[in-house]
N, C-alpha and C. Protein backbone atom coordinates (compact mmCIF):
# COMPACT_ATOMS: atom_id res chain seq x y z
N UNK A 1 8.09 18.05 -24.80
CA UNK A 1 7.89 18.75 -23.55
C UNK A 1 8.37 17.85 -22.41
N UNK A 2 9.00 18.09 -21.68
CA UNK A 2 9.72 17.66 -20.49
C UNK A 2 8.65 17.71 -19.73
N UNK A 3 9.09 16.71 -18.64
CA UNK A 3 7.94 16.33 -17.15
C UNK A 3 8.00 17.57 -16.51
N UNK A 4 6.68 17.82 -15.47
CA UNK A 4 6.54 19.00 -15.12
C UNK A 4 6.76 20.56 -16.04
N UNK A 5 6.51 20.77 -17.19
CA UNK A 5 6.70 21.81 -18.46
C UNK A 5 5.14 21.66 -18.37
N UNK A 6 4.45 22.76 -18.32
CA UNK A 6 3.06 23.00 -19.10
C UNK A 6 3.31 23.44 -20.42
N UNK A 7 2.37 23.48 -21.32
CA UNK A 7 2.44 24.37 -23.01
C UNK A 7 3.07 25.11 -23.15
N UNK A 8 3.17 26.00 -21.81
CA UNK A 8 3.96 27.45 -21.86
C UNK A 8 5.14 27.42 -21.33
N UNK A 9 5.92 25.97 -20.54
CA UNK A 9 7.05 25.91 -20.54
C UNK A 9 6.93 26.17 -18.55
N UNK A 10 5.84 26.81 -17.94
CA UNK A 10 5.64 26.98 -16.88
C UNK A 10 5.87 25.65 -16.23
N UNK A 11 5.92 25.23 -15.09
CA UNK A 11 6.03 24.11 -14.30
C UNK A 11 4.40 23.59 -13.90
N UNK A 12 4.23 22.42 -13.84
CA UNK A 12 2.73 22.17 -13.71
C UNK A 12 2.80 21.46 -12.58
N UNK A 13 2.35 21.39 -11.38
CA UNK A 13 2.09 21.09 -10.04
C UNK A 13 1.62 19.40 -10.24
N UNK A 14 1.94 18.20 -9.74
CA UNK A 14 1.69 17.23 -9.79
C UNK A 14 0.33 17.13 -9.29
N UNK A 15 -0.63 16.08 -9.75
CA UNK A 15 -2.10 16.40 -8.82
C UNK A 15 -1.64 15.89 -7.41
N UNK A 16 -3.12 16.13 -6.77
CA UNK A 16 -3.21 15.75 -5.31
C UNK A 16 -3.82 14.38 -5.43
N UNK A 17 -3.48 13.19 -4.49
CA UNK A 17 -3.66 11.91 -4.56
C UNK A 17 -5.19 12.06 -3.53
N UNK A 18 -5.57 11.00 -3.84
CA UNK A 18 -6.91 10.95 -3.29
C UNK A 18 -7.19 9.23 -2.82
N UNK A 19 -7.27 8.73 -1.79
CA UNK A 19 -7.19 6.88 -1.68
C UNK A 19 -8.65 7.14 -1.43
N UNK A 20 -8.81 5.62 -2.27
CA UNK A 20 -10.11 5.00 -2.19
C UNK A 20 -9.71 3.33 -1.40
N UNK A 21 -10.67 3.20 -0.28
CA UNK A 21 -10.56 2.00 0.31
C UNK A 21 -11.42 1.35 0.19
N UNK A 22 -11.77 0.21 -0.77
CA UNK A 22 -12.80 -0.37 -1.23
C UNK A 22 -12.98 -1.59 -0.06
N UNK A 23 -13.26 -1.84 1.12
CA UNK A 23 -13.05 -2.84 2.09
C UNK A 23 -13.48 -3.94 1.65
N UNK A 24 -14.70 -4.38 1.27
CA UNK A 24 -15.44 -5.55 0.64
C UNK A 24 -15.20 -5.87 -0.84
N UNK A 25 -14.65 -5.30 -1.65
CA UNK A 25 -14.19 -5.40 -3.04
C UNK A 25 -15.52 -5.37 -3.46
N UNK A 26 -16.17 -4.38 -3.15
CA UNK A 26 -17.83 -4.40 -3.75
C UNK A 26 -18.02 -2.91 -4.41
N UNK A 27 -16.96 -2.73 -4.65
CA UNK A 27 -17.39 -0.90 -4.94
C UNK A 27 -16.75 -0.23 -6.31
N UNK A 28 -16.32 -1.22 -6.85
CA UNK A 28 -16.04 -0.44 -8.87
C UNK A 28 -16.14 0.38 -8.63
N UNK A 29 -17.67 0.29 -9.57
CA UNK A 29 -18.48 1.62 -9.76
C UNK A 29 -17.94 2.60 -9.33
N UNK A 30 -18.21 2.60 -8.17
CA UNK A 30 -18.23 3.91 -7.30
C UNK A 30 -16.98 4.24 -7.28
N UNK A 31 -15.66 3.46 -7.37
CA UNK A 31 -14.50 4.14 -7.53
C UNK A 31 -14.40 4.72 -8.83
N UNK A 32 -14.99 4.01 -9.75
CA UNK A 32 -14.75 4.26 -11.10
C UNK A 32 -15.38 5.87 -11.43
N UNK A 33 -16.77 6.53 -11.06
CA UNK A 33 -17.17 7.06 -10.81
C UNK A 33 -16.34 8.32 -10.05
N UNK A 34 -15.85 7.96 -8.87
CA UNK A 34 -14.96 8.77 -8.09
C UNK A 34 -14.06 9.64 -9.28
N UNK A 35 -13.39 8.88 -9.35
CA UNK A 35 -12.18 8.98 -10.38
C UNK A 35 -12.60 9.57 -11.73
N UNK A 36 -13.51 9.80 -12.64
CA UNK A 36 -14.37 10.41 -13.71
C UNK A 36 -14.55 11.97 -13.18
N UNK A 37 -15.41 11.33 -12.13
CA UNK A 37 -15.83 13.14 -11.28
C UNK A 37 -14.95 13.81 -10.56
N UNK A 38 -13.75 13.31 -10.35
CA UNK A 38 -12.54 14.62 -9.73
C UNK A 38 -11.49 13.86 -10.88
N UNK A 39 -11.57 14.19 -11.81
CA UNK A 39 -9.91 14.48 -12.95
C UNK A 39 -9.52 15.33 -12.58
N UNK A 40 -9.27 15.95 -11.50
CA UNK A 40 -7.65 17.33 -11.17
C UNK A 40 -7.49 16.31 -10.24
N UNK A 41 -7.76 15.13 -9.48
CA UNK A 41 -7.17 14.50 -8.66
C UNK A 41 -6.77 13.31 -8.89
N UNK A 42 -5.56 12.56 -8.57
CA UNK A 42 -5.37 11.33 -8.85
C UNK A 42 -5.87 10.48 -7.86
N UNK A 43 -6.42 9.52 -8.26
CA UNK A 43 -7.13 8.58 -7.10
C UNK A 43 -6.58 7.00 -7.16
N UNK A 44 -6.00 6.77 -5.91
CA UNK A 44 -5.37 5.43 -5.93
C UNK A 44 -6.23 4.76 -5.16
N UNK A 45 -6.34 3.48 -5.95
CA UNK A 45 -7.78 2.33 -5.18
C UNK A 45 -7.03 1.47 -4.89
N UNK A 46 -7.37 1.03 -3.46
CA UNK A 46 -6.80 -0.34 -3.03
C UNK A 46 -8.60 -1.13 -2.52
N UNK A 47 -7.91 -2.55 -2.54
CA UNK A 47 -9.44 -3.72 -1.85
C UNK A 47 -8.70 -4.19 -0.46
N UNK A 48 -9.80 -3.81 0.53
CA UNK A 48 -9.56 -4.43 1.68
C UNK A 48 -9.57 -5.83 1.86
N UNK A 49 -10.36 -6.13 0.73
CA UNK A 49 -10.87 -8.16 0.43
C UNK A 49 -11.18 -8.57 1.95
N UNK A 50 -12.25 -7.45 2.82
CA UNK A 50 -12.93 -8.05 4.06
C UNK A 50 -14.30 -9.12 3.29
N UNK A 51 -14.66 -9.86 3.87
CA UNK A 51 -15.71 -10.83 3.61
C UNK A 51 -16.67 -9.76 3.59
N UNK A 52 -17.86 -9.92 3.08
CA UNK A 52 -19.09 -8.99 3.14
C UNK A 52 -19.88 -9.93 4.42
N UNK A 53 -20.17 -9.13 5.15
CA UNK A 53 -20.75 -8.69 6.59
C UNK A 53 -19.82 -9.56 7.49
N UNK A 54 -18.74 -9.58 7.28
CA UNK A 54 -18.09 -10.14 8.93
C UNK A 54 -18.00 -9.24 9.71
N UNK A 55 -17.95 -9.94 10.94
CA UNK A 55 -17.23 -9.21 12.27
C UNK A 55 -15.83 -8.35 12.41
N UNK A 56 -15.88 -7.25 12.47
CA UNK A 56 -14.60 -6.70 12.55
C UNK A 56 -14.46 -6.87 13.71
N UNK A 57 -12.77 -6.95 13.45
CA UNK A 57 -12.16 -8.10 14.76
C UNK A 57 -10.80 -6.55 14.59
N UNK A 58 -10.48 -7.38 15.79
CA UNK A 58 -9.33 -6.32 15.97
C UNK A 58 -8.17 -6.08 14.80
N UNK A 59 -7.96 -7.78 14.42
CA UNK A 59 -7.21 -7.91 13.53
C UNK A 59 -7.59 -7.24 12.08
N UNK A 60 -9.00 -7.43 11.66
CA UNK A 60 -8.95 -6.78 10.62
C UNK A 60 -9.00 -5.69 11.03
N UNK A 61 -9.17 -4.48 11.77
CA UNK A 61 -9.17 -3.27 12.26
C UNK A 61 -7.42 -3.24 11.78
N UNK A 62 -6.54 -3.69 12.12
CA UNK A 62 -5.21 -3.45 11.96
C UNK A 62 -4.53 -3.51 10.82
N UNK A 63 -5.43 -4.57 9.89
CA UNK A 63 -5.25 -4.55 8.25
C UNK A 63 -5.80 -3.48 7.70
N UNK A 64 -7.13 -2.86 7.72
CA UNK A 64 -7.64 -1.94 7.56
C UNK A 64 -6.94 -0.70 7.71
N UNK A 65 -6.22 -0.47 8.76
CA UNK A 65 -5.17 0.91 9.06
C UNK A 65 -4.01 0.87 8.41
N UNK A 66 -2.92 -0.37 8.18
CA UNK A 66 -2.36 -1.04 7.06
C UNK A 66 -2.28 -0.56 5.91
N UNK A 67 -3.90 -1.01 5.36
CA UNK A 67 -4.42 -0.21 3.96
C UNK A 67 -4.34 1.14 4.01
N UNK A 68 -4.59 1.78 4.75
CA UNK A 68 -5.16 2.93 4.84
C UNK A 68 -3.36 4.31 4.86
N UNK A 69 -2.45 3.19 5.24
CA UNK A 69 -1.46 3.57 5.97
C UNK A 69 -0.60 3.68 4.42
N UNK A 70 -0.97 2.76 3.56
CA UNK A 70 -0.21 2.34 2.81
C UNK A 70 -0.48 3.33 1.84
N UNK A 71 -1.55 4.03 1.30
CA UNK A 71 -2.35 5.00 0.75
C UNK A 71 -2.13 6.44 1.70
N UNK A 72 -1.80 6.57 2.57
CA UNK A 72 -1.13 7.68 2.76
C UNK A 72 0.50 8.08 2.59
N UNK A 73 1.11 6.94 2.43
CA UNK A 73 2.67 6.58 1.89
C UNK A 73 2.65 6.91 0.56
N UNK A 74 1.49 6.72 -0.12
CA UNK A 74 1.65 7.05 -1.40
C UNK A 74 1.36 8.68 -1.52
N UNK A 75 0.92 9.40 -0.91
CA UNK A 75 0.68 10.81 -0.33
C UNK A 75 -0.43 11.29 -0.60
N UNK A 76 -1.69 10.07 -0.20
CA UNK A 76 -2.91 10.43 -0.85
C UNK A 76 -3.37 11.75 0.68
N UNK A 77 -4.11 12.49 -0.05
CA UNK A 77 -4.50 13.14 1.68
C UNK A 77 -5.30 13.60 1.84
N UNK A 78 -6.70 12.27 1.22
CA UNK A 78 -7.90 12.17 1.77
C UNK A 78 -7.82 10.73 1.57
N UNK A 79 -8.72 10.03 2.23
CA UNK A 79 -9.30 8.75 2.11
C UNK A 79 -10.83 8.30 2.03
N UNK A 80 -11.34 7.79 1.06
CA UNK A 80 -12.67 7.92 0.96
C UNK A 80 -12.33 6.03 1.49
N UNK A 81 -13.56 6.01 2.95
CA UNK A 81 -13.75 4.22 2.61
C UNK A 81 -15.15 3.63 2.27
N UNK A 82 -14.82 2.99 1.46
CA UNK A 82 -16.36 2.29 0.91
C UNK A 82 -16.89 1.07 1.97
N UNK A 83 -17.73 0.80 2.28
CA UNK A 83 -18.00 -0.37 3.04
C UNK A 83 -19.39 -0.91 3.42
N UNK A 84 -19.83 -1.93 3.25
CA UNK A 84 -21.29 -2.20 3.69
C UNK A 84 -20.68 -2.61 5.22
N UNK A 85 -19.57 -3.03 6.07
CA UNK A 85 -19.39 -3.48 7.18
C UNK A 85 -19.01 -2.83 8.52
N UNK A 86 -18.13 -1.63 7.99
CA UNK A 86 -17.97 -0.93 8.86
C UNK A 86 -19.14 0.23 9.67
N UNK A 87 -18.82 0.32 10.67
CA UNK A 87 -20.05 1.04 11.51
C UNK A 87 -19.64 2.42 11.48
N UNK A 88 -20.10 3.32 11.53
CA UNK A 88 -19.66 4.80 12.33
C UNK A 88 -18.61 4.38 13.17
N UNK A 89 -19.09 3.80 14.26
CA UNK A 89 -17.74 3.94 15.13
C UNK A 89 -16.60 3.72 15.08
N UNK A 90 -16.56 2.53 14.00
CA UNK A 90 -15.62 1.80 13.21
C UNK A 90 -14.50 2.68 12.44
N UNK A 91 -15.21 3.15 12.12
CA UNK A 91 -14.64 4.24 11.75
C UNK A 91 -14.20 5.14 11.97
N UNK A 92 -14.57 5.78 13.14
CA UNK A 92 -14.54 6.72 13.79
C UNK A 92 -13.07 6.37 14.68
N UNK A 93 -12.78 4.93 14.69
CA UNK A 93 -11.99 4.64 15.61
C UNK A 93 -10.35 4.80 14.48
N UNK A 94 -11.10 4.18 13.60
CA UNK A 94 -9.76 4.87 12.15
C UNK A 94 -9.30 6.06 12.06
N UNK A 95 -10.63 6.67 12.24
CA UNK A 95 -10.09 8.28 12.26
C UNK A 95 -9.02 8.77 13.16
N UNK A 96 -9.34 8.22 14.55
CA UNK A 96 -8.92 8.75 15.73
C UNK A 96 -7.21 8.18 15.69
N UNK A 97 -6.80 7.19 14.93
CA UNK A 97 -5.71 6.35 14.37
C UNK A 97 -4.91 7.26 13.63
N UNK A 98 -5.71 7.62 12.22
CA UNK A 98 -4.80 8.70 10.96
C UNK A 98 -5.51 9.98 10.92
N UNK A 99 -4.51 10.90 11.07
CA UNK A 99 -4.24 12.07 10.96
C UNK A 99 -4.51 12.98 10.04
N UNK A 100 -5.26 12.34 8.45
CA UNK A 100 -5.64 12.77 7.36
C UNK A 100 -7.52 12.78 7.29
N UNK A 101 -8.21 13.40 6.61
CA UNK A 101 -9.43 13.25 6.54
C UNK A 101 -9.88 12.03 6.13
N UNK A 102 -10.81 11.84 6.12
CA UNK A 102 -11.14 9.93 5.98
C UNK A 102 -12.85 10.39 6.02
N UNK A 103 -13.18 9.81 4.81
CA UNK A 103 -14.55 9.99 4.33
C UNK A 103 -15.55 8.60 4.15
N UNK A 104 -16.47 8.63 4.75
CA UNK A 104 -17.54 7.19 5.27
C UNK A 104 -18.16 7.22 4.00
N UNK A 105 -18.14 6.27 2.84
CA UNK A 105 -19.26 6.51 1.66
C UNK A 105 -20.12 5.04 1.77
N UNK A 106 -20.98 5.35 1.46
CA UNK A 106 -22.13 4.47 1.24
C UNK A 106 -21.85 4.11 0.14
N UNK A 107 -21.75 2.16 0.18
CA UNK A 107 -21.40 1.27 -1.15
C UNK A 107 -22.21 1.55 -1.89
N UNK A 108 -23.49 1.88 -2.28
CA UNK A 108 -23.98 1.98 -3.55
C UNK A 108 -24.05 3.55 -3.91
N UNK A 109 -23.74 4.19 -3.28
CA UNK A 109 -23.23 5.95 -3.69
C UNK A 109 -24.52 6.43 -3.95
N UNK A 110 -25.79 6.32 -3.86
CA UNK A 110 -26.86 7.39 -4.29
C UNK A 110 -27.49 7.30 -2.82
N UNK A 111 -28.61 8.24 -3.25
CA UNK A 111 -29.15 8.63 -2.02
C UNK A 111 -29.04 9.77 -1.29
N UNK A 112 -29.40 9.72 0.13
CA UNK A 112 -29.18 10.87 1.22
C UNK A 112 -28.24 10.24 2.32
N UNK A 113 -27.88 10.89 2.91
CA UNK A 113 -27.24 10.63 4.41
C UNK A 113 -28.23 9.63 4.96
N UNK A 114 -27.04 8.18 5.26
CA UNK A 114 -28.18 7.49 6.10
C UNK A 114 -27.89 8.09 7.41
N UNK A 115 -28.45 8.14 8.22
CA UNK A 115 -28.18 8.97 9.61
C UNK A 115 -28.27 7.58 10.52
N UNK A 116 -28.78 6.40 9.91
CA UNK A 116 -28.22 5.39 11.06
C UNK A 116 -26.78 4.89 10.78
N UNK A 117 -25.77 4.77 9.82
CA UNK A 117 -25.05 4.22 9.69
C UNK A 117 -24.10 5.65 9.56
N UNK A 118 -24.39 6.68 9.33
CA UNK A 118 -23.52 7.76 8.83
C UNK A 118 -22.45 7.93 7.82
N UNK A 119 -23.59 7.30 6.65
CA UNK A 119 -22.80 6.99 5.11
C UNK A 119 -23.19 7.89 4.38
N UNK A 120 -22.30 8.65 3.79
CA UNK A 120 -22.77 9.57 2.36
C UNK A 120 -23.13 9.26 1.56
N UNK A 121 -23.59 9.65 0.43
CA UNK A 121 -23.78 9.22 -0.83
C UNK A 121 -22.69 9.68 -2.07
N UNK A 122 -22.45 9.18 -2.92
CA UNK A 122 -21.36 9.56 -3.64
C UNK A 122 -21.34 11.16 -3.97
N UNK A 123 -22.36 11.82 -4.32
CA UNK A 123 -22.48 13.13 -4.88
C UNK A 123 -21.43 14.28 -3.60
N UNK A 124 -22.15 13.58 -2.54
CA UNK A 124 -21.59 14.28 -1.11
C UNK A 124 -20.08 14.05 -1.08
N UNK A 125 -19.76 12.87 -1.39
CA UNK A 125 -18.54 12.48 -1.07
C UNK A 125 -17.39 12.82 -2.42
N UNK A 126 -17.65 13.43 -3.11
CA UNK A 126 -17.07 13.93 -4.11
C UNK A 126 -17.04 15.17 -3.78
N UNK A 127 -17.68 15.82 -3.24
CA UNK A 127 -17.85 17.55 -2.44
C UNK A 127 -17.28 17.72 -1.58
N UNK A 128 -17.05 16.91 -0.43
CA UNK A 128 -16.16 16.24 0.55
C UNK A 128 -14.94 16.23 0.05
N UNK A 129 -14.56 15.48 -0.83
CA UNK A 129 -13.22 14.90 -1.13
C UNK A 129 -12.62 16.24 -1.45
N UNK A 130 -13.14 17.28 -2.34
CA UNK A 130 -12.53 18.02 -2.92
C UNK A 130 -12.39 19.26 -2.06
N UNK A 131 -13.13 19.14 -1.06
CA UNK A 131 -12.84 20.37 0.24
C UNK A 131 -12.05 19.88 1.09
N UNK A 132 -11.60 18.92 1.37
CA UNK A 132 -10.70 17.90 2.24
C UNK A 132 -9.34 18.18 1.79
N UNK A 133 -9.63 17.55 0.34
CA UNK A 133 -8.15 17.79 -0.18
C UNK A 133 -7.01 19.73 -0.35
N UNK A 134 -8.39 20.50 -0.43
CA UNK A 134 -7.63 21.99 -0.48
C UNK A 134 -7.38 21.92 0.82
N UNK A 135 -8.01 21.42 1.87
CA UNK A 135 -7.68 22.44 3.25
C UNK A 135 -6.42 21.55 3.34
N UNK A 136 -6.03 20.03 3.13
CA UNK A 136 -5.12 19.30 3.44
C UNK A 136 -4.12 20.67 2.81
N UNK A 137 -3.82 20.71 1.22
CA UNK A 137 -3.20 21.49 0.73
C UNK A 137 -2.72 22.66 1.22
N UNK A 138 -3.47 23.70 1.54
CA UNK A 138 -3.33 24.52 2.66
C UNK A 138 -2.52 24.82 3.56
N UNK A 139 -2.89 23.60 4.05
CA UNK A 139 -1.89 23.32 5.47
C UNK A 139 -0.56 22.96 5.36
N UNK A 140 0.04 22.74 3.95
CA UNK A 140 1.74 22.57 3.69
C UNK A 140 2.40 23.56 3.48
C-alpha cells in the first residue's frame, strides 16, 4: 500500500499536529499521556529547559515564542504549554504574540481549574485540544 492509500485504496488525510511545550522539562507524563489520549492526532513535544521557578525575563519570553514558533512551522495548530512558571498573564502575553490556540495545562494534569493561576487539568486539556484543533481545521 502506497503513502496516503487507506485499505480501500481511498486517500487517508495526514493527522492534525498538536505541540506540546514542556517549559521546565518537568512534564513526561503528561505529554506521554497527551499523546495515548488523542491517537487521531500527532503530537510533537519540544522542552523549553526554563529552570523551575525562575523569573521570566524578556529574554526567555522570546525563547519561549521561538519554541512555540518552531512547533507551528511544523503545522501543529494547537499548542498545549505545560509549566509550573508561567503566570496567566504570561501567557496571555504569548497568546496575544501567536495566532493559533495555545492551551495553559497544569504540570501535574489532575484536578480542577486552579482559578488562581488559570491552569487546566489534563482531562480538560485533552477536550480543549481536540475542539481547538477542528475549529483550527475548519477554518482552511
Amino acid at each position: 500500500m502506497k503513502y496516503g492509500e487507506g485499505s480501500m485504496g481511498a486517500a487517508t488525510m495526514p493527522k492534525s499536529k498538536i505541540g506540546v511545550l514542556d517549559v521546565e522539562n518537568t512534564a513526561q507524563l503528561a505529554a506521554r499521556t497527551i499523546k495515548k489520549e488523542l491517537p487521531e492526532y500527532e503530537i510533537i513535544y519540544t522542552v523549553g529547559d526554563m529552570p523551575l521557578r525562575s523569573k521570566i525575563t524578556s529574554q526567555i519570553q522570546k525563547i519561549l515564542v521561538t519554541k512555540i514558533q518552531d512547533l507551528i512551522n511544523q503545522d501543529c495548530r494547537v499548542i498545549i504549554i505545560i509549566s509550573h512558571n508561567l503566570s496567566s498573564e504570561e501567557v496571555n502575553r504569548l497568546r496575544s504574540q501567536i495566532k493559533i490556540p495555545i492551551i495553559d495545562m497544569a504540570p501535574t494534569g489532575t484536578g480542577t481549574l486552579n482559578h488562581k493561576t488559570g491552569k487546566i487539568p489534563l482531562e480538560s486539556v485533552i477536550q480543549a485540544a481536540r475542539q481547538a484543533s477542528t475549529i483550527q481545521r475548519s477554518k482552511e
